[in-house]
N, C-alpha and C. Protein backbone atom coordinates (compact mmCIF):
# COMPACT_ATOMS: atom_id res chain seq x y z
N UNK A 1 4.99 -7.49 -16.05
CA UNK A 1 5.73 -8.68 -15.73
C UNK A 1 6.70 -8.37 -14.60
N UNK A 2 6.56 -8.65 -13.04
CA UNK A 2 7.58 -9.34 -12.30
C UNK A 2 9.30 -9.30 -12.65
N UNK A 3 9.95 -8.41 -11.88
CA UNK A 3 11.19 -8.35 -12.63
C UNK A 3 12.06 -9.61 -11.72
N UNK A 4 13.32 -10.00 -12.46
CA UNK A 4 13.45 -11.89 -12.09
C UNK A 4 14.06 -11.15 -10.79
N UNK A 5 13.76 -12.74 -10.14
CA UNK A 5 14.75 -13.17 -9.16
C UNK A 5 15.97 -12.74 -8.80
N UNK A 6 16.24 -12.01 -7.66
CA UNK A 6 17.98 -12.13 -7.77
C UNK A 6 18.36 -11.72 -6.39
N UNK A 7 19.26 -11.49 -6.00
CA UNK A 7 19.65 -11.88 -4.82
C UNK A 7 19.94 -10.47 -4.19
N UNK A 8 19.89 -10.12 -2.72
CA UNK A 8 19.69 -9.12 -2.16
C UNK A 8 21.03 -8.20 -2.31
N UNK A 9 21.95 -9.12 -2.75
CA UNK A 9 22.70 -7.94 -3.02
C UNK A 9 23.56 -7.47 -4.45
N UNK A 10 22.40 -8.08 -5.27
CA UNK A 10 22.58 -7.90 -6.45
C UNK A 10 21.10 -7.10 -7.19
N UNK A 11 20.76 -6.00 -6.31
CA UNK A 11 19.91 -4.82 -6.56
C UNK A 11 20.44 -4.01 -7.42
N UNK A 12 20.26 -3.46 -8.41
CA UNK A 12 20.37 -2.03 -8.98
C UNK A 12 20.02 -1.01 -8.15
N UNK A 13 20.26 -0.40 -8.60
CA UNK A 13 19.81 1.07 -8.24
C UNK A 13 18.68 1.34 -8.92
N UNK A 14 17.89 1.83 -8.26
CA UNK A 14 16.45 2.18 -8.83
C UNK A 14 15.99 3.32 -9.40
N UNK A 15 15.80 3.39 -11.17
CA UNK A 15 15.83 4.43 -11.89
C UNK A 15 15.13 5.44 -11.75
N UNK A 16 14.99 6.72 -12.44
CA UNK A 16 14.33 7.77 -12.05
C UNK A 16 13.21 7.36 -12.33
N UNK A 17 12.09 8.03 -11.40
CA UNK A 17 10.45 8.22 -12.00
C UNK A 17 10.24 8.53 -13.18
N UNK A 18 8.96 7.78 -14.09
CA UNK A 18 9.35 8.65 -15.60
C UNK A 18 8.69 9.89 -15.61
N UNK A 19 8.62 10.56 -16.53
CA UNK A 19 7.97 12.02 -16.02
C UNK A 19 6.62 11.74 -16.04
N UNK A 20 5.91 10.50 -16.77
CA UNK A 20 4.51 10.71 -17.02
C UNK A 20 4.12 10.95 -15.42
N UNK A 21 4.76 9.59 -14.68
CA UNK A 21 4.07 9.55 -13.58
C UNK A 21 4.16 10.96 -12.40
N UNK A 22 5.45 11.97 -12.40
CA UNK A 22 5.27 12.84 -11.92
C UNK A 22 4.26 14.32 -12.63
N UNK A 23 4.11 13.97 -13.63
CA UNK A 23 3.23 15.16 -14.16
C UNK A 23 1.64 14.50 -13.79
N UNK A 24 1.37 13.46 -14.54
CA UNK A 24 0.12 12.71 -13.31
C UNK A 24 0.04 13.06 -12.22
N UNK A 25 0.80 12.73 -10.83
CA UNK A 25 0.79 13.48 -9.92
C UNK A 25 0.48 14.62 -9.42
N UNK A 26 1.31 15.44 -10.38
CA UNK A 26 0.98 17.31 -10.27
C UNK A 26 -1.20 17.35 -10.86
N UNK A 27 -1.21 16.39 -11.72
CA UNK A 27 -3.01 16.51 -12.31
C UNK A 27 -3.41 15.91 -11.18
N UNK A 28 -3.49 15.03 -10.91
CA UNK A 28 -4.15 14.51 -9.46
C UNK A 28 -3.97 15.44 -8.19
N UNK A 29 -2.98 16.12 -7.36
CA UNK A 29 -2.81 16.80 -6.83
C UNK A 29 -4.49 18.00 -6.91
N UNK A 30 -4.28 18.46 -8.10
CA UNK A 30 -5.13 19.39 -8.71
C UNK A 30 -6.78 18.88 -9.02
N UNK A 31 -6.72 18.00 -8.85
CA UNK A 31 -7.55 17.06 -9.32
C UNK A 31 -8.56 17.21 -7.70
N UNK A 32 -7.78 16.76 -6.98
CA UNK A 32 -8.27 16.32 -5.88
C UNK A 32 -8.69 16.84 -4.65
N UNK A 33 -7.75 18.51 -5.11
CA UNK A 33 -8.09 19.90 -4.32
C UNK A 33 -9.27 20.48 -5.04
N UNK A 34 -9.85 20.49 -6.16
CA UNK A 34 -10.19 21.34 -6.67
C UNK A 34 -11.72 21.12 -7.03
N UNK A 35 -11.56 19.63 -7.91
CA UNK A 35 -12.82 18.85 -8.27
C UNK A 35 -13.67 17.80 -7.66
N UNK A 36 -12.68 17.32 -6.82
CA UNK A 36 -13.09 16.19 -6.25
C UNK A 36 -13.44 16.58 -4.83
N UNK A 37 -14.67 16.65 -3.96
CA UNK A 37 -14.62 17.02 -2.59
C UNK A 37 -14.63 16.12 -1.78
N UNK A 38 -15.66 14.87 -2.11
CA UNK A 38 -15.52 13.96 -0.98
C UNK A 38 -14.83 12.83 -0.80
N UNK A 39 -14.41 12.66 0.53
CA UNK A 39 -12.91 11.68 1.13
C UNK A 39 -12.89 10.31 -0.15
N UNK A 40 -13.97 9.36 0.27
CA UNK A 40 -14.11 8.85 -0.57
C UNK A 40 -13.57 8.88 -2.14
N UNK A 41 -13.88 9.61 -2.44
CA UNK A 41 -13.72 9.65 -4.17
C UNK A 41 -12.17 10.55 -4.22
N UNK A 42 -11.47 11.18 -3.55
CA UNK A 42 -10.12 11.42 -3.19
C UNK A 42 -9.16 10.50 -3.47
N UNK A 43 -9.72 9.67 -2.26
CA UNK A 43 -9.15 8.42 -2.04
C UNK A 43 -9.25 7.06 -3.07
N UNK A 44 -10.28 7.13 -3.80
CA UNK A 44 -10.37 6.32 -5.21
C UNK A 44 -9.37 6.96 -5.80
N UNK A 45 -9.74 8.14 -6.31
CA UNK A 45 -8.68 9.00 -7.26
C UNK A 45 -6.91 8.12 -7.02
N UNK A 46 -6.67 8.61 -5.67
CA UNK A 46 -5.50 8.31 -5.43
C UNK A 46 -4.68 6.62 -5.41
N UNK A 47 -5.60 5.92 -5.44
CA UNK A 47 -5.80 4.28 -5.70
C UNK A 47 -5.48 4.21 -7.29
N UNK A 48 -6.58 5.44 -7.86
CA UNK A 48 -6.45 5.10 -9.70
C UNK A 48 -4.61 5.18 -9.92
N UNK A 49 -4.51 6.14 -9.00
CA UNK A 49 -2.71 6.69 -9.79
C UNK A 49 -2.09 6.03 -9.36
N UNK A 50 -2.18 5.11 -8.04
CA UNK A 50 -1.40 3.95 -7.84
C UNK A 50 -1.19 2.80 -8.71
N UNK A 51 -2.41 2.48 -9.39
CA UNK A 51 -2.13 1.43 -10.27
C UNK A 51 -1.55 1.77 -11.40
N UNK A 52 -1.65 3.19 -11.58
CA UNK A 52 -0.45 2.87 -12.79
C UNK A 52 1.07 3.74 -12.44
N UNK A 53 1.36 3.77 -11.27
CA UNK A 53 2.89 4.12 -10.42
C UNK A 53 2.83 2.52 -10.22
N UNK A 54 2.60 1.73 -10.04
CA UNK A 54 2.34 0.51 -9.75
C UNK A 54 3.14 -0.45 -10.92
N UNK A 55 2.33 -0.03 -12.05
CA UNK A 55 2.72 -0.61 -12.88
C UNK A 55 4.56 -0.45 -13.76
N UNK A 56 4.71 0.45 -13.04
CA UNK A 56 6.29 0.92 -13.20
C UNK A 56 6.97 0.20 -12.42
N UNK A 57 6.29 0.35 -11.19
CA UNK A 57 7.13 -0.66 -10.06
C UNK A 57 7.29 -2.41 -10.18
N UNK A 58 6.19 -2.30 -11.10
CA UNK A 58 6.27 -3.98 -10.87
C UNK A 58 7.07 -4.36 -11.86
N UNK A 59 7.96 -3.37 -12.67
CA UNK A 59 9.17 -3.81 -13.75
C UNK A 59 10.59 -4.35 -12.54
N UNK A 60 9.88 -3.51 -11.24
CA UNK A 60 11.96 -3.83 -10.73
C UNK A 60 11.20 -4.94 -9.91
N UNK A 61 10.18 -5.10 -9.38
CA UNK A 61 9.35 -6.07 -8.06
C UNK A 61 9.51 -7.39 -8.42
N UNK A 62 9.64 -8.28 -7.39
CA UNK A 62 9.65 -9.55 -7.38
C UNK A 62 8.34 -10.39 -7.08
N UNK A 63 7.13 -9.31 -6.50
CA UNK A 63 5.68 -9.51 -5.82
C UNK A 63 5.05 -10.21 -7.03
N UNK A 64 4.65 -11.47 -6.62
CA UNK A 64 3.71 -12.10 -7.72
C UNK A 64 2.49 -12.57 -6.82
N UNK A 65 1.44 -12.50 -7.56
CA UNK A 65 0.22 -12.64 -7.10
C UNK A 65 0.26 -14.22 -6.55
N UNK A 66 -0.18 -14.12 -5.24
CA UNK A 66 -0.16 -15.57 -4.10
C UNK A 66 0.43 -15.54 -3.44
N UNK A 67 1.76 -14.78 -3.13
CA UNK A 67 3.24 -14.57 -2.69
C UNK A 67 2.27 -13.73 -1.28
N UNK A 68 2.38 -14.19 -0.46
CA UNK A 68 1.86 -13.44 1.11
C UNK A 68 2.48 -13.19 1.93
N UNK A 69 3.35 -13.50 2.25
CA UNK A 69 4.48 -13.01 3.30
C UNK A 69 4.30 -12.08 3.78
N UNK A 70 3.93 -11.14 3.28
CA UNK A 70 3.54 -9.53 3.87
C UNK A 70 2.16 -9.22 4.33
N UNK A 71 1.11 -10.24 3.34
CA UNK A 71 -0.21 -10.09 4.31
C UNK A 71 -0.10 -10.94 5.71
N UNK A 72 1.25 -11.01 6.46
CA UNK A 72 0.92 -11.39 7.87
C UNK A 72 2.00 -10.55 8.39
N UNK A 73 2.44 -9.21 8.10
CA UNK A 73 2.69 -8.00 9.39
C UNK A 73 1.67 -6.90 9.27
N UNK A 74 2.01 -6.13 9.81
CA UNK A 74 1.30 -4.97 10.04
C UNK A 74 0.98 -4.44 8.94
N UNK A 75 -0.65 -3.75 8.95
CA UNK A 75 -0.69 -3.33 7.84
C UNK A 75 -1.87 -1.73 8.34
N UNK A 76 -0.76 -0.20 8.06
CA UNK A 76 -1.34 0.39 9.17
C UNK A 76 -2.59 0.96 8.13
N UNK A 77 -3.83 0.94 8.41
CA UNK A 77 -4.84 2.44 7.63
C UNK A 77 -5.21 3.55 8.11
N UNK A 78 -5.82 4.22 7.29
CA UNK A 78 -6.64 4.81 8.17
C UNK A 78 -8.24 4.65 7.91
N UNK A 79 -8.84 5.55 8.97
CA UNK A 79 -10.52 4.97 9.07
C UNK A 79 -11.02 5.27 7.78
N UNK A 80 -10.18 6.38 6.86
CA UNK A 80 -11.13 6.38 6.00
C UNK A 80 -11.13 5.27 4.78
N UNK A 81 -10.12 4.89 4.80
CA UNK A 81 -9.47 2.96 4.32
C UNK A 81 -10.43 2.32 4.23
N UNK A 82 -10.68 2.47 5.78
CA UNK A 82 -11.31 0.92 6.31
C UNK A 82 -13.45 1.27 5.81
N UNK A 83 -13.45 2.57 6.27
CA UNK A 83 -14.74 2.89 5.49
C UNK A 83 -15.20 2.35 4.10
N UNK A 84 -14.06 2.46 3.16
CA UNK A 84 -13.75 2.12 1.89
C UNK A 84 -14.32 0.46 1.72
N UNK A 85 -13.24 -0.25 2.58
CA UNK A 85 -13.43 -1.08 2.22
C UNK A 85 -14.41 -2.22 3.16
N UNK A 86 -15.02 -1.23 3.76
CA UNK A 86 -16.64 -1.96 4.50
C UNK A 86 -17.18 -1.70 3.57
N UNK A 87 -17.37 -0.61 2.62
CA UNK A 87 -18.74 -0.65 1.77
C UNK A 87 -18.58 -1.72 0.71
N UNK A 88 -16.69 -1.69 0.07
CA UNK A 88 -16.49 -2.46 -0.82
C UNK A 88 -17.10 -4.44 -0.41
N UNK A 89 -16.76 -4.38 0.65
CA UNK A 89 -17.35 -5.88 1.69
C UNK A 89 -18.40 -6.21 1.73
N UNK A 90 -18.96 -5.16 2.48
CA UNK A 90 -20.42 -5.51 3.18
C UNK A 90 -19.78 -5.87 4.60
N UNK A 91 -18.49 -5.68 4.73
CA UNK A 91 -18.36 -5.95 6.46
C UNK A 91 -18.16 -4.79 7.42
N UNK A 92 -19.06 -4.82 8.74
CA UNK A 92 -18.92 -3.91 9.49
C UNK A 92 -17.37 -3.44 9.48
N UNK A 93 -17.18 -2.38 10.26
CA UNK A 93 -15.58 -2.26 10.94
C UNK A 93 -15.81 -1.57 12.59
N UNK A 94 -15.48 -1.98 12.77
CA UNK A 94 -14.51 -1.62 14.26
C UNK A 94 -13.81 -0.53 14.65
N UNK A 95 -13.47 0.25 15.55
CA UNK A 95 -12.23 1.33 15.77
C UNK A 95 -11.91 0.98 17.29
N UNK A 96 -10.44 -0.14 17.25
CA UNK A 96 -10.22 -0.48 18.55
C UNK A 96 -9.33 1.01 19.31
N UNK A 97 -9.47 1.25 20.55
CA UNK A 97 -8.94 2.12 20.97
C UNK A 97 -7.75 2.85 21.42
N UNK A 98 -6.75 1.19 20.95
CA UNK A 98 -5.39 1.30 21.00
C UNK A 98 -5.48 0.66 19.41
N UNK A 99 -4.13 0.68 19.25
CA UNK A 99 -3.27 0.73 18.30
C UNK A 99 -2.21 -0.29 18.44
N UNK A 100 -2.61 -1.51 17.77
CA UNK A 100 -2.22 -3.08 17.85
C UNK A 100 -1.14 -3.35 16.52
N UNK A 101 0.27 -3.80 17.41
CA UNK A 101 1.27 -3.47 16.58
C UNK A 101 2.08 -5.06 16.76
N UNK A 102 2.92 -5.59 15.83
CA UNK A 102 3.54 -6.41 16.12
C UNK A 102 2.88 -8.08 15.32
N UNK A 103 2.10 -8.14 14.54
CA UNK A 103 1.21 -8.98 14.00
C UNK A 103 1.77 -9.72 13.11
N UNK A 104 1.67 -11.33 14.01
CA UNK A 104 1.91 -12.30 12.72
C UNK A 104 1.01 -13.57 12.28
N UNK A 105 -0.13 -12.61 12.47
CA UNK A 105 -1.23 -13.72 12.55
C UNK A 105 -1.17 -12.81 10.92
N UNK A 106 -2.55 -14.03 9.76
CA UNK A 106 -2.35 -13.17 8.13
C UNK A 106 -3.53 -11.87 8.20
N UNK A 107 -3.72 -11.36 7.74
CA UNK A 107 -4.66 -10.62 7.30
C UNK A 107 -6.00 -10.76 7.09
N UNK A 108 -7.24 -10.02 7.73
CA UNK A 108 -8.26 -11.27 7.64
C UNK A 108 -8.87 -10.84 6.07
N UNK A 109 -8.27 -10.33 5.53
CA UNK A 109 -8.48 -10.20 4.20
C UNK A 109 -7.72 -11.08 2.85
N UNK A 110 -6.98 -11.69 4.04
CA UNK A 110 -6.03 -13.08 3.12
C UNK A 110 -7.08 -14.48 2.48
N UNK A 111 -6.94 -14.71 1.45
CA UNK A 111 -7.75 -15.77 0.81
C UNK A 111 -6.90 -17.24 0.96
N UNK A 112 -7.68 -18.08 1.10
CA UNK A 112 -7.03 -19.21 1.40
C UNK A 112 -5.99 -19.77 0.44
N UNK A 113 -5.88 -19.11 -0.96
CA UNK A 113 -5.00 -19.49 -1.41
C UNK A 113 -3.67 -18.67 -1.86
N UNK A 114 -4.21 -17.65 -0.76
CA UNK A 114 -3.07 -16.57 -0.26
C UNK A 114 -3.13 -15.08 -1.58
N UNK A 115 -4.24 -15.28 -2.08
CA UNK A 115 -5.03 -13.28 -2.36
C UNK A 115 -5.42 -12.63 -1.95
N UNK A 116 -5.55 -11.65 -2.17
CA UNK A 116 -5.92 -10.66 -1.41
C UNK A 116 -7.12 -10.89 -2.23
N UNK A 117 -8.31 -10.71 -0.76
CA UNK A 117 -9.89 -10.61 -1.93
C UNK A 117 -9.99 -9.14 -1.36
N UNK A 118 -9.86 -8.29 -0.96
CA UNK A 118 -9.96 -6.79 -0.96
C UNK A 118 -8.88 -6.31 -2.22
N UNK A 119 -7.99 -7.13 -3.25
CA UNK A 119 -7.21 -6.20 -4.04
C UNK A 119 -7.45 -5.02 -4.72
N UNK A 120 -8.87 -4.60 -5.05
CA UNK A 120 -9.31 -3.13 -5.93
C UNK A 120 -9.16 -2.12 -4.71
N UNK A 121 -9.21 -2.59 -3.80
CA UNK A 121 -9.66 -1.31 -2.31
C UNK A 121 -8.17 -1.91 -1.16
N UNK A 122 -7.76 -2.27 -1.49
CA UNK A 122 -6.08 -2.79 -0.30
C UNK A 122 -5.81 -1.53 -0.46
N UNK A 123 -5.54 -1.02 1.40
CA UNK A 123 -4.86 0.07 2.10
C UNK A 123 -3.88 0.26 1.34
N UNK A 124 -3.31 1.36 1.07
CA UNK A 124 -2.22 2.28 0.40
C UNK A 124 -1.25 1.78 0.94
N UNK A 125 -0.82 1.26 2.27
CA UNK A 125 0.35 0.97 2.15
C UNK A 125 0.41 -0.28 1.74
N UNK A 126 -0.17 -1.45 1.37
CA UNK A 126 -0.38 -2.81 0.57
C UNK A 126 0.23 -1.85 -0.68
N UNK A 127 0.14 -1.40 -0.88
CA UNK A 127 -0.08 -1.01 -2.61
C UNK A 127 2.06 -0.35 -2.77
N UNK A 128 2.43 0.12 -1.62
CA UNK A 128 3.63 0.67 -1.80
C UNK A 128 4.32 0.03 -1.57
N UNK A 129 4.36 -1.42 -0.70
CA UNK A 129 5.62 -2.53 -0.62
C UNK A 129 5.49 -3.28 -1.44
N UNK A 130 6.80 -3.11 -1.59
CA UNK A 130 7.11 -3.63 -2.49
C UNK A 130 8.38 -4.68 -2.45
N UNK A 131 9.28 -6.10 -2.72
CA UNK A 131 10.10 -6.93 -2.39
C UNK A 131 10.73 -6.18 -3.91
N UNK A 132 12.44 -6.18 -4.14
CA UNK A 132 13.05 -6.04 -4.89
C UNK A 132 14.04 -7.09 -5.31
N UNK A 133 13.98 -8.00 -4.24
CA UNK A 133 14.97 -9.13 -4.05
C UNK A 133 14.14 -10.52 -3.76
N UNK A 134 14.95 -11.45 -3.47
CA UNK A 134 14.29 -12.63 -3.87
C UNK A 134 13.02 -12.50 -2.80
N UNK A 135 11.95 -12.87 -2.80
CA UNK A 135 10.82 -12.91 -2.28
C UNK A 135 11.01 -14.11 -0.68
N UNK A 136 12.30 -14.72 -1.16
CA UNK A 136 12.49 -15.73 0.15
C UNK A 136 12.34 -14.97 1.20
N UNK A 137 13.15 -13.93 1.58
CA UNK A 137 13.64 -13.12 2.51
C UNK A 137 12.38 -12.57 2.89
N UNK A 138 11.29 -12.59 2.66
CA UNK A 138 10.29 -11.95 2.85
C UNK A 138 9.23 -12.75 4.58
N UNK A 139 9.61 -14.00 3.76
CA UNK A 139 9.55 -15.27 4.65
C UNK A 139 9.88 -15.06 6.54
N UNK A 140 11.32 -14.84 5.66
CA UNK A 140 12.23 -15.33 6.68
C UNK A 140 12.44 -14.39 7.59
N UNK A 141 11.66 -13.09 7.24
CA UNK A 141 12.06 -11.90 7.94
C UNK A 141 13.25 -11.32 8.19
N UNK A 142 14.30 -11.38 7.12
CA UNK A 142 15.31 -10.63 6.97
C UNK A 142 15.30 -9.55 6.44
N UNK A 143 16.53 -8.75 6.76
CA UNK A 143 16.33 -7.26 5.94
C UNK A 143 17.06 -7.83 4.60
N UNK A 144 16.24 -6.93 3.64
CA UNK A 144 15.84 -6.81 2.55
C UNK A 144 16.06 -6.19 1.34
N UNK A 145 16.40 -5.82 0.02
CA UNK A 145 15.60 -4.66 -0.45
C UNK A 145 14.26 -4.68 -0.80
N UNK A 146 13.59 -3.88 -0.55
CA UNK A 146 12.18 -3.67 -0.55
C UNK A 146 12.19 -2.09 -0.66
N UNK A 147 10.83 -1.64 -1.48
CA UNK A 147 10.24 -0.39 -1.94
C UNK A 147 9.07 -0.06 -1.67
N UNK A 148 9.43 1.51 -0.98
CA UNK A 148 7.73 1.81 -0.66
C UNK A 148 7.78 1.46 1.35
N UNK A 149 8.25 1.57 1.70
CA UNK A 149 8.17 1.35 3.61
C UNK A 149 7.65 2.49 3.88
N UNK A 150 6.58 2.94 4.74
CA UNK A 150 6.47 3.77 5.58
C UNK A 150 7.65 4.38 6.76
N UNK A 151 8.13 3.48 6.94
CA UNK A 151 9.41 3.58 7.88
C UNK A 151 10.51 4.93 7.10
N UNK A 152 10.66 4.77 5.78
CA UNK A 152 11.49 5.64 5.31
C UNK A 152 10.69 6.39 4.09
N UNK A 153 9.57 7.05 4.91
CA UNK A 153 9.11 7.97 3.96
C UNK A 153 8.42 6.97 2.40
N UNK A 154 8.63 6.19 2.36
CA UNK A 154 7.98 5.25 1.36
C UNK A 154 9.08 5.43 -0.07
N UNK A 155 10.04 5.73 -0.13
CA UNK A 155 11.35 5.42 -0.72
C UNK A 155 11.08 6.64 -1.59
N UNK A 156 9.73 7.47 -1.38
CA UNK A 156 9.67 8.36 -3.18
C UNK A 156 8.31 9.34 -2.63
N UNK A 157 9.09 10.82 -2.76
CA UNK A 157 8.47 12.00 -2.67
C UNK A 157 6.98 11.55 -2.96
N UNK A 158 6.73 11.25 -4.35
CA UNK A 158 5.46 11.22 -4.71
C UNK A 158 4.65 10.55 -3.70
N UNK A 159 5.14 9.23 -3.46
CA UNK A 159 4.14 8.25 -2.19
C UNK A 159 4.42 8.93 -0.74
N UNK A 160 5.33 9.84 -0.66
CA UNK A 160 5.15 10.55 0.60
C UNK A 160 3.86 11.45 0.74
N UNK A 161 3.93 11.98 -0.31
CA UNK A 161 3.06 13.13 -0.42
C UNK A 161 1.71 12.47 -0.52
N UNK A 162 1.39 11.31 -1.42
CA UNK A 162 0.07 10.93 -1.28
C UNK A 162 -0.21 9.98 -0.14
N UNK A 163 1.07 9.73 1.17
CA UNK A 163 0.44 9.43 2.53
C UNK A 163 0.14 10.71 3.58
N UNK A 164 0.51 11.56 2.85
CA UNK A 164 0.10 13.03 3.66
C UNK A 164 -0.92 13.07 2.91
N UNK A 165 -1.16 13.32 2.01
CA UNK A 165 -2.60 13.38 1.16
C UNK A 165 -3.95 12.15 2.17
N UNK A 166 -3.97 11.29 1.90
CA UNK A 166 -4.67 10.53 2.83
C UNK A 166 -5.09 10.32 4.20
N UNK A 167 -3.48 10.96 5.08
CA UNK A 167 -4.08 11.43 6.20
C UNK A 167 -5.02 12.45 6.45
N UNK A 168 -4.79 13.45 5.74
CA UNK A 168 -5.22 14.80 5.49
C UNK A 168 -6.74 14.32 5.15
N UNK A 169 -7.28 13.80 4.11
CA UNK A 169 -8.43 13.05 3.65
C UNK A 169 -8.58 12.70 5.09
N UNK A 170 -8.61 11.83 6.18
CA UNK A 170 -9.02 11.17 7.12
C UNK A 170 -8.62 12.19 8.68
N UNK A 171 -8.62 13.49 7.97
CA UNK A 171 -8.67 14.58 9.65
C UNK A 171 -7.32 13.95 10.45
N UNK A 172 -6.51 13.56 9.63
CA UNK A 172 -5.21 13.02 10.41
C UNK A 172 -5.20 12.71 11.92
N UNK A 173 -6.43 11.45 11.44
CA UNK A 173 -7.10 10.24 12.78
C UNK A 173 -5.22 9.58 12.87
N UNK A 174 -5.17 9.05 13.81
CA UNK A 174 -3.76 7.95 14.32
C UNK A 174 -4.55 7.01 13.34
N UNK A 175 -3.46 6.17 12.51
CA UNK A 175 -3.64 4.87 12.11
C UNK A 175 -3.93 3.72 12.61
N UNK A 176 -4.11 2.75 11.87
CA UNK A 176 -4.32 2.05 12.68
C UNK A 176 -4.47 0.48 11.87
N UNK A 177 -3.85 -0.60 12.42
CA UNK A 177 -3.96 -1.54 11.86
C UNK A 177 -4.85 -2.38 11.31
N UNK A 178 -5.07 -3.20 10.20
CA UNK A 178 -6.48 -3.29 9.38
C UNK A 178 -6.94 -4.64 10.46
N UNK A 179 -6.10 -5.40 11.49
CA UNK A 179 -6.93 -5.85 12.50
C UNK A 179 -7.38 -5.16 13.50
N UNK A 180 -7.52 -4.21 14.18
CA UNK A 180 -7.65 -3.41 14.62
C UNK A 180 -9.35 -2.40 13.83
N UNK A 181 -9.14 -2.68 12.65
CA UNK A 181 -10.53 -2.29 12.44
C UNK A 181 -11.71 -3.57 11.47
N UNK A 182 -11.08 -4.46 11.33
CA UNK A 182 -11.75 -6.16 11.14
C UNK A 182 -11.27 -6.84 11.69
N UNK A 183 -11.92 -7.60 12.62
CA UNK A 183 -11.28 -8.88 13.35
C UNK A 183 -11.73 -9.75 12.55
């Protein structure tokens, strides 16, 4: 459940990780060096442990399913993402040769009634923003609290480490925006 409404500057402070999810981590880590070899199935792996770091997050989050505001900025992957989620599709992809920044057109993975129809396979960073405050501001493009930015390390060791993990998975190609590899 969606934690309520409230106003940007009436945030808590955001509690510690519980340990499950950092000892998970340390098994996945291990998991993913050891047993698991190909990018692909890495990169599932690391999707599985999101949804349930996910599910912790969505106690402080204001993100409710339809709420889009965020499927129309940037949303960076990498190729091995976008591999992912051509097979998950059936749609070709692309690798434009620059690196297209600044986007406020939606996502061409946005559903007309504002879902995500890629949600089992949405790029890792879909999966780490997070709104903490009223969802208006999201709109309106004000600063915020929000959880999970690439900009600042993604607010939490663990999601740092599994965006180094993913680059690493993808030969640490430059990112690149998911228009940029589906028009």
């Amino acid at each position: 459940m969606p934690a309520p409404i409230r106003d940007k500057t009436a945030v808590p402070p955001l509690p510690p990780l519980p340990r499950h999810l950092v000892r998970l981590h340390k098994a996945l880590a291990w998991w993913c060096n050891v047993v698991v070899t190909d990018p692909l199935g890495r990169l599932r792996w690391i999707y599985r442990y999101m949804n349930i770091y996910n599910r912790f997050i969505s106690t402080l989050a204001v993100c409710r399913r339809g709420c889009s505001a965020c499927c129309h900025i940037d949303v960076d992957l990498t190729e091995t993402e976008a591999v992912l989620i051509a097979r998950h599709t059936g749609r070709d992809y692309t690798k434009r040769a620059i690196h297209t920044h600044g986007h406020t057109s939606p996502c061409p993975f946005l559903g007309a009634q504002g879902e995500c129809t890629i949600y089992s396979v949405r790029p890792f960073n879909c999966r780490t923003f997070h709104a903490l405050d009223d969802p208006k501001y999201c709109a309106t493009g004000e600063d915020h609290a929000v959880y999970g930015l690439p900009s600042f390390d993604y607010t939490s060791k663990i999601l740092f480490s599994l965006a180094q993990a993913i680059d690493h998975i993808d030969g640490h190609r430059p990112r690149r925006d998911i228009r940029d590899f589906f028009s």
